[in-house]
N, C-alpha and C. Protein backbone atom coordinates (compact mmCIF):
# COMPACT_ATOMS: atom_id res chain seq x y z
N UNK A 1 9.63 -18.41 -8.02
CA UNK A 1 8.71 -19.14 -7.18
C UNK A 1 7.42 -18.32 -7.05
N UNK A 2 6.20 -19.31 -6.50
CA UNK A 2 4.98 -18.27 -6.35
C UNK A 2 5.37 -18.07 -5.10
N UNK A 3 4.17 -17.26 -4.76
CA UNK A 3 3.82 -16.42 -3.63
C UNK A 3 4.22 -17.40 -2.14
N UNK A 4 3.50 -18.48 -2.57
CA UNK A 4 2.90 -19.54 -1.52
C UNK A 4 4.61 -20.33 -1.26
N UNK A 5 4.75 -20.71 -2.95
CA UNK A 5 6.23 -21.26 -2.26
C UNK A 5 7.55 -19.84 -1.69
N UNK A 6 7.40 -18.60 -1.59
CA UNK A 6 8.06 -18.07 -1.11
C UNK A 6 8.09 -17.74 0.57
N UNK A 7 6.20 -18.00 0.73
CA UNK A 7 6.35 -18.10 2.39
C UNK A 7 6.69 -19.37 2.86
N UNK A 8 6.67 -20.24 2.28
CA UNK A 8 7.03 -21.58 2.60
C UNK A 8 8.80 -21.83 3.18
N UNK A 9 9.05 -20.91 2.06
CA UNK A 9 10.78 -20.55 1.57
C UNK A 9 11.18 -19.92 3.32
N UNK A 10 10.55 -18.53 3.02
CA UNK A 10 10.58 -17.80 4.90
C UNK A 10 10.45 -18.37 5.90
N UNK A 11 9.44 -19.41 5.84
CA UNK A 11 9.28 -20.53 7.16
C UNK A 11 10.20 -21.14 7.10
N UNK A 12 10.73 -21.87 6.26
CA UNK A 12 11.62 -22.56 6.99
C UNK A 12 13.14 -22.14 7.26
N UNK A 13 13.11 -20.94 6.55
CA UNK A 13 14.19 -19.68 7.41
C UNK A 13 14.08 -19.84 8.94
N UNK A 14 13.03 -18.97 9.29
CA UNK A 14 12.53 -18.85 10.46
C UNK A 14 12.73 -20.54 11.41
N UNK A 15 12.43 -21.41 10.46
CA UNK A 15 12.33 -23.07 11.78
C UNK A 15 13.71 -23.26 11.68
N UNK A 16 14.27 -23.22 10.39
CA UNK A 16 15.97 -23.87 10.49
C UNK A 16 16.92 -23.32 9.79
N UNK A 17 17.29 -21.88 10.48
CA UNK A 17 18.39 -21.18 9.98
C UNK A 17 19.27 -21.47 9.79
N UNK A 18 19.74 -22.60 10.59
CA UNK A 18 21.02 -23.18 10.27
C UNK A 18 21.29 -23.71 8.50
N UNK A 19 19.87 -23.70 8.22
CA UNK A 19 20.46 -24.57 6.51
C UNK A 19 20.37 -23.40 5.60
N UNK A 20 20.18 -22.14 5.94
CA UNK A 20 20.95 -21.03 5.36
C UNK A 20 21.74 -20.38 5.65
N UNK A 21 22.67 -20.36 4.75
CA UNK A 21 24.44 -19.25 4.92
C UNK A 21 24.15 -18.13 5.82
N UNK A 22 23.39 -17.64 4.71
CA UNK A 22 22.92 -15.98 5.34
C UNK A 22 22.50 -15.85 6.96
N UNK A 23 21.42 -16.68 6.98
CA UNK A 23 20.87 -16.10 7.86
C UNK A 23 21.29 -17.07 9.64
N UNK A 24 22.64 -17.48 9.66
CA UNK A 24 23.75 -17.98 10.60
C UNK A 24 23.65 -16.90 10.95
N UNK A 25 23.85 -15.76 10.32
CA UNK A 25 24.60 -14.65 11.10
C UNK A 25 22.86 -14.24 11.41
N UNK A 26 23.23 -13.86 12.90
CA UNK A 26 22.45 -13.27 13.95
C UNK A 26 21.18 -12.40 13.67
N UNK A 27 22.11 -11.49 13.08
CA UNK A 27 21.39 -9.82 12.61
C UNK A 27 20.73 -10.12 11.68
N UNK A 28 20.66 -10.97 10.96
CA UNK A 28 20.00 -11.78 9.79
C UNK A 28 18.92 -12.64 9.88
N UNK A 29 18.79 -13.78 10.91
CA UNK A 29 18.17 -14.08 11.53
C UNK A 29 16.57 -13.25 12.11
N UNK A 30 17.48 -12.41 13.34
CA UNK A 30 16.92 -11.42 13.78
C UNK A 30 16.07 -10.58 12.86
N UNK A 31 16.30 -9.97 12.18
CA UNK A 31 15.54 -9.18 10.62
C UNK A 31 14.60 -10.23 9.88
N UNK A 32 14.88 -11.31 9.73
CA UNK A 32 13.66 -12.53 9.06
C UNK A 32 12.48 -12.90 10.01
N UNK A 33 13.10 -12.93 11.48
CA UNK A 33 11.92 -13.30 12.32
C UNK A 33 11.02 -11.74 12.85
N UNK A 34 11.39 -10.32 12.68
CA UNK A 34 10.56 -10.11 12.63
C UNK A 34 9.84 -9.51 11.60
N UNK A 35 10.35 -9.44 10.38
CA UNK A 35 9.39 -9.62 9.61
C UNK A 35 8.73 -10.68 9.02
N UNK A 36 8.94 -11.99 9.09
CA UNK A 36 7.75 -12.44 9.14
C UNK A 36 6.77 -12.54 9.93
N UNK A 37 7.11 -11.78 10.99
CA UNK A 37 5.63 -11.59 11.70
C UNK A 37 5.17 -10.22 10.97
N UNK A 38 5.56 -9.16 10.67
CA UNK A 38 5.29 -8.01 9.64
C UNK A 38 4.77 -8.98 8.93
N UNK A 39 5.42 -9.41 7.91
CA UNK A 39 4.66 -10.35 6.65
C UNK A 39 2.95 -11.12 6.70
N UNK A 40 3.36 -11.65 7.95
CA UNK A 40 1.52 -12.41 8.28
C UNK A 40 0.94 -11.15 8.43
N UNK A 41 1.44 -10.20 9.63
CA UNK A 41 0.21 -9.20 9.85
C UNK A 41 -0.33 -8.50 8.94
N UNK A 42 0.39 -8.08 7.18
CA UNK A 42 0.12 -7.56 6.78
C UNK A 42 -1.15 -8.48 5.83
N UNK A 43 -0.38 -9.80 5.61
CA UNK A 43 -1.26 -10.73 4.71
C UNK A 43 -2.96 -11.01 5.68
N UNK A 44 -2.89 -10.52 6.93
CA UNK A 44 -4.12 -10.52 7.61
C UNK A 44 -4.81 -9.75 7.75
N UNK A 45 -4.06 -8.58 7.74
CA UNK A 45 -5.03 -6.96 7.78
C UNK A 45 -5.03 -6.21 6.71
N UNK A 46 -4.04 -6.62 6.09
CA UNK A 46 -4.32 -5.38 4.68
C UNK A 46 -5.58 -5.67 4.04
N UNK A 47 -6.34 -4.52 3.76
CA UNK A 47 -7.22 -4.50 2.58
C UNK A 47 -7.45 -3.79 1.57
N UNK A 48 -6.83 -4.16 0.33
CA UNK A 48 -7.22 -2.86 -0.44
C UNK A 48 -8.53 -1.96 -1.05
N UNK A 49 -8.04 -0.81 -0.85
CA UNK A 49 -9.32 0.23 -1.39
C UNK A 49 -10.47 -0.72 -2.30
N UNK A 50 -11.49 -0.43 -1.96
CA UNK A 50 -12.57 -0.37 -3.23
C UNK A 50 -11.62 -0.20 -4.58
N UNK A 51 -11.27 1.52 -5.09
CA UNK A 51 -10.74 1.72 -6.11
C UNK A 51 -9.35 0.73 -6.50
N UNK A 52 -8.79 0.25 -5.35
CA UNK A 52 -7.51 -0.15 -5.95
C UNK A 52 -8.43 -1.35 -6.15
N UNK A 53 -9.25 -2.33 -5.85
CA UNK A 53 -9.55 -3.40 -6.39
C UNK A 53 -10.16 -3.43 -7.42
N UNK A 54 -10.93 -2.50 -7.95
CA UNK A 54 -11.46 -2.05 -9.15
C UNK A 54 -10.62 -2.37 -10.06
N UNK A 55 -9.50 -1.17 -10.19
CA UNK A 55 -8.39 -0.72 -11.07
C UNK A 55 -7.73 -2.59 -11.23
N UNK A 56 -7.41 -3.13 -10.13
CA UNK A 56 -7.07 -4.37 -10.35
C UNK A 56 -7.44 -5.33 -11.40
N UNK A 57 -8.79 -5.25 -10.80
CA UNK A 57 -9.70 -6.34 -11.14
C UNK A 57 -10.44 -5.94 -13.22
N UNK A 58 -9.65 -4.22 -13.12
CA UNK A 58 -9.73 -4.04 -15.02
C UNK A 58 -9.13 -4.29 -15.52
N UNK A 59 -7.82 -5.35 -15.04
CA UNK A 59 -6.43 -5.86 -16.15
C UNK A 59 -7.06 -7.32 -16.27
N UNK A 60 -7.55 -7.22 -17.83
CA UNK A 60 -7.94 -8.13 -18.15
C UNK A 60 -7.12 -9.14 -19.44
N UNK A 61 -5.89 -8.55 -19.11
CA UNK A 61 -4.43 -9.26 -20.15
C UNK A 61 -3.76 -9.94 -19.55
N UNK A 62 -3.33 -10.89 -19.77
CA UNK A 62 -2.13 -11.30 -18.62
C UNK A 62 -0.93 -10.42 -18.43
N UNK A 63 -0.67 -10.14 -16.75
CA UNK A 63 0.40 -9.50 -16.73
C UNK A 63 1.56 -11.00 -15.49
N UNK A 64 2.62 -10.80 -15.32
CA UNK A 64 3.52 -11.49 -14.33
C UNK A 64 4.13 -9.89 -13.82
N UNK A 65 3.73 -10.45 -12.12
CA UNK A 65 4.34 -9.18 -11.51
C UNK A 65 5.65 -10.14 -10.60
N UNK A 66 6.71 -9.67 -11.04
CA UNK A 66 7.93 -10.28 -10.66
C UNK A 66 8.53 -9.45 -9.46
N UNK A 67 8.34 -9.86 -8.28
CA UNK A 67 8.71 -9.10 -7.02
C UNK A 67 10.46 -9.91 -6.47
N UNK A 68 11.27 -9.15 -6.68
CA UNK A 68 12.21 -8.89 -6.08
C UNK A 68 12.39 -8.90 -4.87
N UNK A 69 12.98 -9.98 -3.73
CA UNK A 69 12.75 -9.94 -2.48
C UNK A 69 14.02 -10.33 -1.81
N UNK A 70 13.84 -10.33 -0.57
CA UNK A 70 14.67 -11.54 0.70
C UNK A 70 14.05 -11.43 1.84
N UNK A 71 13.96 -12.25 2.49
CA UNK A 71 13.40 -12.06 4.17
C UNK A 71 13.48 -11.24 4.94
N UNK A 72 14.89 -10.91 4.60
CA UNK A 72 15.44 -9.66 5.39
C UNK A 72 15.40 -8.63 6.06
N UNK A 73 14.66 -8.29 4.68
CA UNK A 73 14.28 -6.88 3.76
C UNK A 73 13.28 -6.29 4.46
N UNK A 74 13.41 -5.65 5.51
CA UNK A 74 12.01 -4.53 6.16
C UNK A 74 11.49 -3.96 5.42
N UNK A 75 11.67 -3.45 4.24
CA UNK A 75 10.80 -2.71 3.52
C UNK A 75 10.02 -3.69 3.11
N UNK A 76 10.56 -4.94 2.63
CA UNK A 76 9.59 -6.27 1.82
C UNK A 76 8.47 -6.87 2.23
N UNK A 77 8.53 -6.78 3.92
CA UNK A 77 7.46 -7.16 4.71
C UNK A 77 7.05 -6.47 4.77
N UNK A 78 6.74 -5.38 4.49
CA UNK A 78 5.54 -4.71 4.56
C UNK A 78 4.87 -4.46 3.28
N UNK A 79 6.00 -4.30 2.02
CA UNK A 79 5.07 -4.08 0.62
C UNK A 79 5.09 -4.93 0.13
N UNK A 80 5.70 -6.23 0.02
CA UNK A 80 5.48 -7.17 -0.70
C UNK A 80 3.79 -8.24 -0.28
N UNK A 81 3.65 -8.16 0.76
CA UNK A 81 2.33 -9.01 1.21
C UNK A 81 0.95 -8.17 0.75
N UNK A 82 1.48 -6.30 0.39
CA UNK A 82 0.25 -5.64 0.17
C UNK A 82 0.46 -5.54 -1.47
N UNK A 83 1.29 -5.94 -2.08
CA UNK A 83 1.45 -6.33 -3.38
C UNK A 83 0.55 -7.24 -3.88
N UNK A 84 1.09 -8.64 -2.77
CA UNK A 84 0.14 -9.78 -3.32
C UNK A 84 -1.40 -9.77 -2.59
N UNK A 85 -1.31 -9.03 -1.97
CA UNK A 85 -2.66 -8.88 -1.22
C UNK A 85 -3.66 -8.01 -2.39
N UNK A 86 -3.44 -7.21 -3.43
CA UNK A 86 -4.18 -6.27 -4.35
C UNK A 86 -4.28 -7.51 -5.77
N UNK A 87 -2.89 -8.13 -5.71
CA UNK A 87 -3.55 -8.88 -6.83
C UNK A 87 -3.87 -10.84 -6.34
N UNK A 88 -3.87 -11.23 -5.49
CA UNK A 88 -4.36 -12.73 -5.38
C UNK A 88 -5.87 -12.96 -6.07
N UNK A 89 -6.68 -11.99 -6.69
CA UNK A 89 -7.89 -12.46 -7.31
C UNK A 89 -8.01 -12.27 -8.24
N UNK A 90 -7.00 -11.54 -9.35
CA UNK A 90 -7.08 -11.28 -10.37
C UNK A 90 -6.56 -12.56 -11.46
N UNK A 91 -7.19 -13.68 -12.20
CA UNK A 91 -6.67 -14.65 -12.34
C UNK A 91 -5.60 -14.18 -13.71
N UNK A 92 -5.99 -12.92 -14.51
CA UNK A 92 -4.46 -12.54 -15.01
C UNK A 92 -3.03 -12.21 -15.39
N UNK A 93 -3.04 -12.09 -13.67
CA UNK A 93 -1.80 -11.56 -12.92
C UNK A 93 -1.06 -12.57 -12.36
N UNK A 94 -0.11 -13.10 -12.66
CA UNK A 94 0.97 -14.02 -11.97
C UNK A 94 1.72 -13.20 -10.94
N UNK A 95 1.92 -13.99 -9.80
CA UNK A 95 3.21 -13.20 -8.89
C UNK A 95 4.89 -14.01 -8.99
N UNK A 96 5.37 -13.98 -9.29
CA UNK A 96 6.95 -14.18 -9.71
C UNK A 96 7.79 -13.47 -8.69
N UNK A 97 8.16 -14.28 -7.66
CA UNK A 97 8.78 -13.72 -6.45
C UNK A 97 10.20 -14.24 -7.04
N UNK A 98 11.06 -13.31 -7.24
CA UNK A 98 12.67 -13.62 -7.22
C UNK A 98 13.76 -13.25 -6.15
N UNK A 99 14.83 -14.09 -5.80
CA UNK A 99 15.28 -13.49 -4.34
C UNK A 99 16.30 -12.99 -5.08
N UNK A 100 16.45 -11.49 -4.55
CA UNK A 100 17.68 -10.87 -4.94
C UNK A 100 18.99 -11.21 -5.00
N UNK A 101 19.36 -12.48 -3.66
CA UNK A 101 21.00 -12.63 -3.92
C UNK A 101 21.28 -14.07 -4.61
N UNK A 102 20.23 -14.66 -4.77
CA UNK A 102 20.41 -15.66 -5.48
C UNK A 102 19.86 -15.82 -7.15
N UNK A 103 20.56 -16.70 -8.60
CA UNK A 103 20.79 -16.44 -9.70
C UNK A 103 19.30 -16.65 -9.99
N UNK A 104 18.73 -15.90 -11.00
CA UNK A 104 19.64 -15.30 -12.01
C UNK A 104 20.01 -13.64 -11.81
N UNK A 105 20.54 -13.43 -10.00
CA UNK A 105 20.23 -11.95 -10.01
C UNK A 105 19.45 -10.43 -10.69
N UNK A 106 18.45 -11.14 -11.18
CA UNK A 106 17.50 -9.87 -11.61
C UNK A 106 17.96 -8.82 -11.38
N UNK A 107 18.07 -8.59 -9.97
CA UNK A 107 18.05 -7.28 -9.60
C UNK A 107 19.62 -6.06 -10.11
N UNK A 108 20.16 -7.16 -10.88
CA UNK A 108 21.44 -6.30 -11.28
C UNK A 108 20.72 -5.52 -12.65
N UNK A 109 19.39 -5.71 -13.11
CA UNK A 109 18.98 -5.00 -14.21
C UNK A 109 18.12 -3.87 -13.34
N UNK A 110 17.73 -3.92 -12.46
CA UNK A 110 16.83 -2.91 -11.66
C UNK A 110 17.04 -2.10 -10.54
N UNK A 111 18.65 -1.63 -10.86
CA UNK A 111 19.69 -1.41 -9.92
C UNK A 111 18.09 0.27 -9.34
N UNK A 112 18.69 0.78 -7.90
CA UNK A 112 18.03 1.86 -7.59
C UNK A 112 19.56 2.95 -7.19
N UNK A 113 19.51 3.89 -7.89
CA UNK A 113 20.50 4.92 -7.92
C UNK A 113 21.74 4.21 -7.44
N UNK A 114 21.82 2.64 -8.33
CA UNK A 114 23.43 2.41 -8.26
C UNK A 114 23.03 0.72 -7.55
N UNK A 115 22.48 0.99 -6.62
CA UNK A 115 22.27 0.20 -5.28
C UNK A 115 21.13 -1.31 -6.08
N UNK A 116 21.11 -2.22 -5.21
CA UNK A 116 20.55 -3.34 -5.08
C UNK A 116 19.31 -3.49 -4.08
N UNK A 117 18.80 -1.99 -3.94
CA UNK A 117 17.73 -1.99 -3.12
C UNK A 117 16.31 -2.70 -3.69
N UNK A 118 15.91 -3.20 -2.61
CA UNK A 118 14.65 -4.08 -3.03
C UNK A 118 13.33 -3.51 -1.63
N UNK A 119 12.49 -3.95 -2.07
CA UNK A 119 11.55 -5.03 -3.06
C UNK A 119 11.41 -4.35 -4.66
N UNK A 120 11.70 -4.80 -5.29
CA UNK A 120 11.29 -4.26 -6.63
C UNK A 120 10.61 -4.97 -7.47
N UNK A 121 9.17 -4.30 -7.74
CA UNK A 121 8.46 -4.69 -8.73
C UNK A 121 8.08 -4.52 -10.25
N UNK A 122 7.99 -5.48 -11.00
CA UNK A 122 8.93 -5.10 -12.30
C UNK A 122 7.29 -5.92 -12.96
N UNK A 123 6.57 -5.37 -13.37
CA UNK A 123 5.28 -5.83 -14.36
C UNK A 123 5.36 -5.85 -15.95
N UNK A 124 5.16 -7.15 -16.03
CA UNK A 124 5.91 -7.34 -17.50
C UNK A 124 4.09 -8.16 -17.86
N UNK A 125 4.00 -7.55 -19.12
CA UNK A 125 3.00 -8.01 -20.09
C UNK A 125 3.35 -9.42 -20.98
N UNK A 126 1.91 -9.84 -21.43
CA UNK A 126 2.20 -11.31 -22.08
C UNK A 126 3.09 -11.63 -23.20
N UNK A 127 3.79 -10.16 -23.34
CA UNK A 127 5.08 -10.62 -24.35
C UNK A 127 6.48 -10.80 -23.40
N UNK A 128 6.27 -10.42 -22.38
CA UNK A 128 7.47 -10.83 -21.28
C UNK A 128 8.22 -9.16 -21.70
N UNK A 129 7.41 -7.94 -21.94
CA UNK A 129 8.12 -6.85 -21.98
C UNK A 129 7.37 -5.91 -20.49
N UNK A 130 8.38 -5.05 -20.15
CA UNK A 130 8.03 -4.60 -18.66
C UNK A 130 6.96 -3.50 -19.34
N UNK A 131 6.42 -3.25 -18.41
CA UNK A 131 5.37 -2.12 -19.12
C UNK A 131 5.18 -1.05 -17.24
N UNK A 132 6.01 -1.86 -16.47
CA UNK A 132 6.20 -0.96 -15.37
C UNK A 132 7.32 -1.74 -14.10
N UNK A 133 7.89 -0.37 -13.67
CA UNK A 133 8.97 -0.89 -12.66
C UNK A 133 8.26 0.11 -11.59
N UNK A 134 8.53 -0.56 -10.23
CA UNK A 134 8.23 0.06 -8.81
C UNK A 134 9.60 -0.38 -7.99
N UNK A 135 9.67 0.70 -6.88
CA UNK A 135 10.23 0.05 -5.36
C UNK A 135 11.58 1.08 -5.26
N UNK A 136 12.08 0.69 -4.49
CA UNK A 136 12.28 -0.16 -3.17
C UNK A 136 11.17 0.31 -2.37
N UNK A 137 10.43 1.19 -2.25
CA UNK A 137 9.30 1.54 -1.14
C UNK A 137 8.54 2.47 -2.00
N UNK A 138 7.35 3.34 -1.36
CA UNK A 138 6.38 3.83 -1.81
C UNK A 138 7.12 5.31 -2.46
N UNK A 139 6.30 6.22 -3.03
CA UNK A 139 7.48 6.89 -3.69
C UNK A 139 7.46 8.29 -2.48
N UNK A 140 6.45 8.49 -1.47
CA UNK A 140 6.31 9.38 -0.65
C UNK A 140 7.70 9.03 1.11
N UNK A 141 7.17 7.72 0.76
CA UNK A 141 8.40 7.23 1.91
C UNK A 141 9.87 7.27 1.50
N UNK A 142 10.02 7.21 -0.22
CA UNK A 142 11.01 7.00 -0.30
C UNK A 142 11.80 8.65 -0.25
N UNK A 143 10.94 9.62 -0.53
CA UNK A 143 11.72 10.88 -0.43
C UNK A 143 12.03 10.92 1.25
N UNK A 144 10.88 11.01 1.96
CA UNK A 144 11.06 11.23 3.07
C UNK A 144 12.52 10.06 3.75
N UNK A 145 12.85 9.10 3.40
CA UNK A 145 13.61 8.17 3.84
C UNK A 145 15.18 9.14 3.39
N UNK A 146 15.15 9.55 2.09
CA UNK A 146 16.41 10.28 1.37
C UNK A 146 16.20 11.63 2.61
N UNK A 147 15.39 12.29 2.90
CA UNK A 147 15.58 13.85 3.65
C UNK A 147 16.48 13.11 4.87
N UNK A 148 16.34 12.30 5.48
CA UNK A 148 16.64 11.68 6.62
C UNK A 148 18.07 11.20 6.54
N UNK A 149 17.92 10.85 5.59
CA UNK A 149 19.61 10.80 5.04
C UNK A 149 20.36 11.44 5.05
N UNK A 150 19.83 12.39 4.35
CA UNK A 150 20.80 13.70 4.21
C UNK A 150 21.02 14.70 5.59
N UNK A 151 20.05 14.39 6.17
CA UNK A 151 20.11 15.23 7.51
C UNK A 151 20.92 14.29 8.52
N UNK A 152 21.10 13.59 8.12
CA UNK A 152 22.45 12.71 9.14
C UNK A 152 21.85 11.62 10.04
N UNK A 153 20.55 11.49 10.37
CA UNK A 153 20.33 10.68 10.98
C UNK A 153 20.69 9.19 11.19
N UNK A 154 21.17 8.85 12.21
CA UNK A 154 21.34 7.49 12.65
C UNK A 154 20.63 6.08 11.76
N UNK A 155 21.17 4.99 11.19
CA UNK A 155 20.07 4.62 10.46
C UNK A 155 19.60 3.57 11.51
N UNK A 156 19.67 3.42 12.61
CA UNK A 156 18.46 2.63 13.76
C UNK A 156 17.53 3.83 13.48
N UNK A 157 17.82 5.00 13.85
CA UNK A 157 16.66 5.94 13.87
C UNK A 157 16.02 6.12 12.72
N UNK A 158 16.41 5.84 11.49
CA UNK A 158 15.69 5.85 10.44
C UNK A 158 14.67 4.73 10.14
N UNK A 159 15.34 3.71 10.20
CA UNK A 159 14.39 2.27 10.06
C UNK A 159 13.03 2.36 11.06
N UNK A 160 13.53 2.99 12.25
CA UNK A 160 12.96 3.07 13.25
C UNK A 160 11.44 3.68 12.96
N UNK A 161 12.01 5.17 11.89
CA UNK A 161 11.18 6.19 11.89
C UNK A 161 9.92 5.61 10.06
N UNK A 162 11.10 4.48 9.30
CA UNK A 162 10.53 3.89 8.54
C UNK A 162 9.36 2.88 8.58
N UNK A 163 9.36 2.15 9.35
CA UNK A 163 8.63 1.22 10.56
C UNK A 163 7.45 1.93 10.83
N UNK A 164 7.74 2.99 11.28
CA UNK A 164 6.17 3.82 12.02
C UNK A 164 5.32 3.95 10.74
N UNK A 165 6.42 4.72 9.76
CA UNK A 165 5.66 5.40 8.50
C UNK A 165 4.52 3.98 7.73
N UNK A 166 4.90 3.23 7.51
CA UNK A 166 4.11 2.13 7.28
C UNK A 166 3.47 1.90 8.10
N UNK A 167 3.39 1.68 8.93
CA UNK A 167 2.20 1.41 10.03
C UNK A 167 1.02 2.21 10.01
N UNK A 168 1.52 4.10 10.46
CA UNK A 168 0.46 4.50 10.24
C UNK A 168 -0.21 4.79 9.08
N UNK A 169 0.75 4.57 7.86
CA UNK A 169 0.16 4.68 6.59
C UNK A 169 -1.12 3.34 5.93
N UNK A 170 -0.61 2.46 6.87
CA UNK A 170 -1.99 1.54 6.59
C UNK A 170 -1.85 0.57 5.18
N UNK A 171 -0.70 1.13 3.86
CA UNK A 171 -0.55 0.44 2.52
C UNK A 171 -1.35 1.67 1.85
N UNK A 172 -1.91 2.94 2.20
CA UNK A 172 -2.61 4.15 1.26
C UNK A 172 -1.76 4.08 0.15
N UNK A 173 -0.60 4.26 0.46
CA UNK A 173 0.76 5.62 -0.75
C UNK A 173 0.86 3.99 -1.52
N UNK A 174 1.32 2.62 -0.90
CA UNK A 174 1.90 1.67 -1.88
C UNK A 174 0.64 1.70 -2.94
N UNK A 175 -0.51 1.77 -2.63
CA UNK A 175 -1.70 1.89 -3.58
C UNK A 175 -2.18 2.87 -4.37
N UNK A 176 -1.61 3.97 -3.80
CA UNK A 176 -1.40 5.20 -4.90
C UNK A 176 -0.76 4.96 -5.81
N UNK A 177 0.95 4.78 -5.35
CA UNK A 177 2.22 4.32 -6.91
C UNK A 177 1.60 2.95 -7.93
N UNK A 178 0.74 1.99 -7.07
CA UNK A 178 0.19 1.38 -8.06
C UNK A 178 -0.65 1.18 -9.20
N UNK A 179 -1.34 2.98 -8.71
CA UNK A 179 -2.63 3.24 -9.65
C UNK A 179 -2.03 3.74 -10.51
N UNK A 180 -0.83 4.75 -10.27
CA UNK A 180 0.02 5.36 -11.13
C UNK A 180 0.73 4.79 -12.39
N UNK A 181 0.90 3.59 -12.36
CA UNK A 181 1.69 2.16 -12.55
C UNK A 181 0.93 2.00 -13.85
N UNK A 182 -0.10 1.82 -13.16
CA UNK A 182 -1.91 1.06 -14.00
C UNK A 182 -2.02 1.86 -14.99
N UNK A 183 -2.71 3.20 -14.65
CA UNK A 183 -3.50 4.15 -15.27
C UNK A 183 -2.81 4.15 -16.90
């Protein structure tokens, strides 16, 4: 689906949970409604760098950036809207939103150290070959998320402490791994 039909997809999560399996259960629910408010705020305030729109706006091939998602997904609301927020003007770039638990499970080819962690972004060129994989999060959050791990922390207190890190990071680091991606 595009972009547009995937928030469409979230809304009506959010209006009528009942006509999804998943998100009956509570905690599920709960996790979709607030990130889609994450999701708008980011699609309203993010702006990317000068340079990252530059670097954007020099892919002049067609690429499809196939984002790996679910509502769920706290990490998704926050990088997936600054994903499509760097490329919505580039008319080369397709966005290809796939939901992780439903077919054709993508994400069993883009496993992360074993796991089914998402958002994962997978940029495939006009021969439909990847020419870059990203995610589940930025690559500075993602160490810091593993130290936290290992040091035992609670994972309310982690999400907790994950939550901030995006916030005050503003989308900088997701726009760093992307230049990295590019270059």
């Amino acid at each position: 689906m595009n972009f547009k039909e995937y928030l469409s997809y979230f809304e009506q999560i959010i209006l009528n949970p009942t006509q999804f399996p998943v998100y009956q259960d509570e905690s599920y629910y709960k996790y979709a409604k607030l990130n889609w408010s994450r999701t708008n705020r980011w699609l309203n305030k993010f702006e990317p760098s000068d340079e990252t729109k530059e670097l954007i706006a020099s892919v002049n091939e067609p690429q499809t950036w196939i984002i790996i998602t679910e509502p769920w997904c706290g990490d998704a609301a926050h990088s997936v809207p600054q994903l499509y927020n760097m490329v919505e003007n580039n008319p080369f770039i397709s966005v290809d939103i796939q939901l992780r638990d439903e077919a054709p499970f993508l994400i069993d080819q883009y496993l992360t150290n074993g796991g089914k962690s998402i958002p994962k972004l997978i940029i495939r060129n006009a021969e439909d070959k990847d020419v870059a994989v990203w995610g589940p999060r930025p690559e500075k959050l993602q160490e810091f998320f593993v130290s936290l791990k290992a040091q035992g922390d609670d994972m309310n207190e982690i999400k907790e402490a994950v939550q901030k890190w995006y916030n005050e990071d503003k989308g900088y680091e997701i726009q760093k791994d992307i230049a990295k991606l590019l270059v």
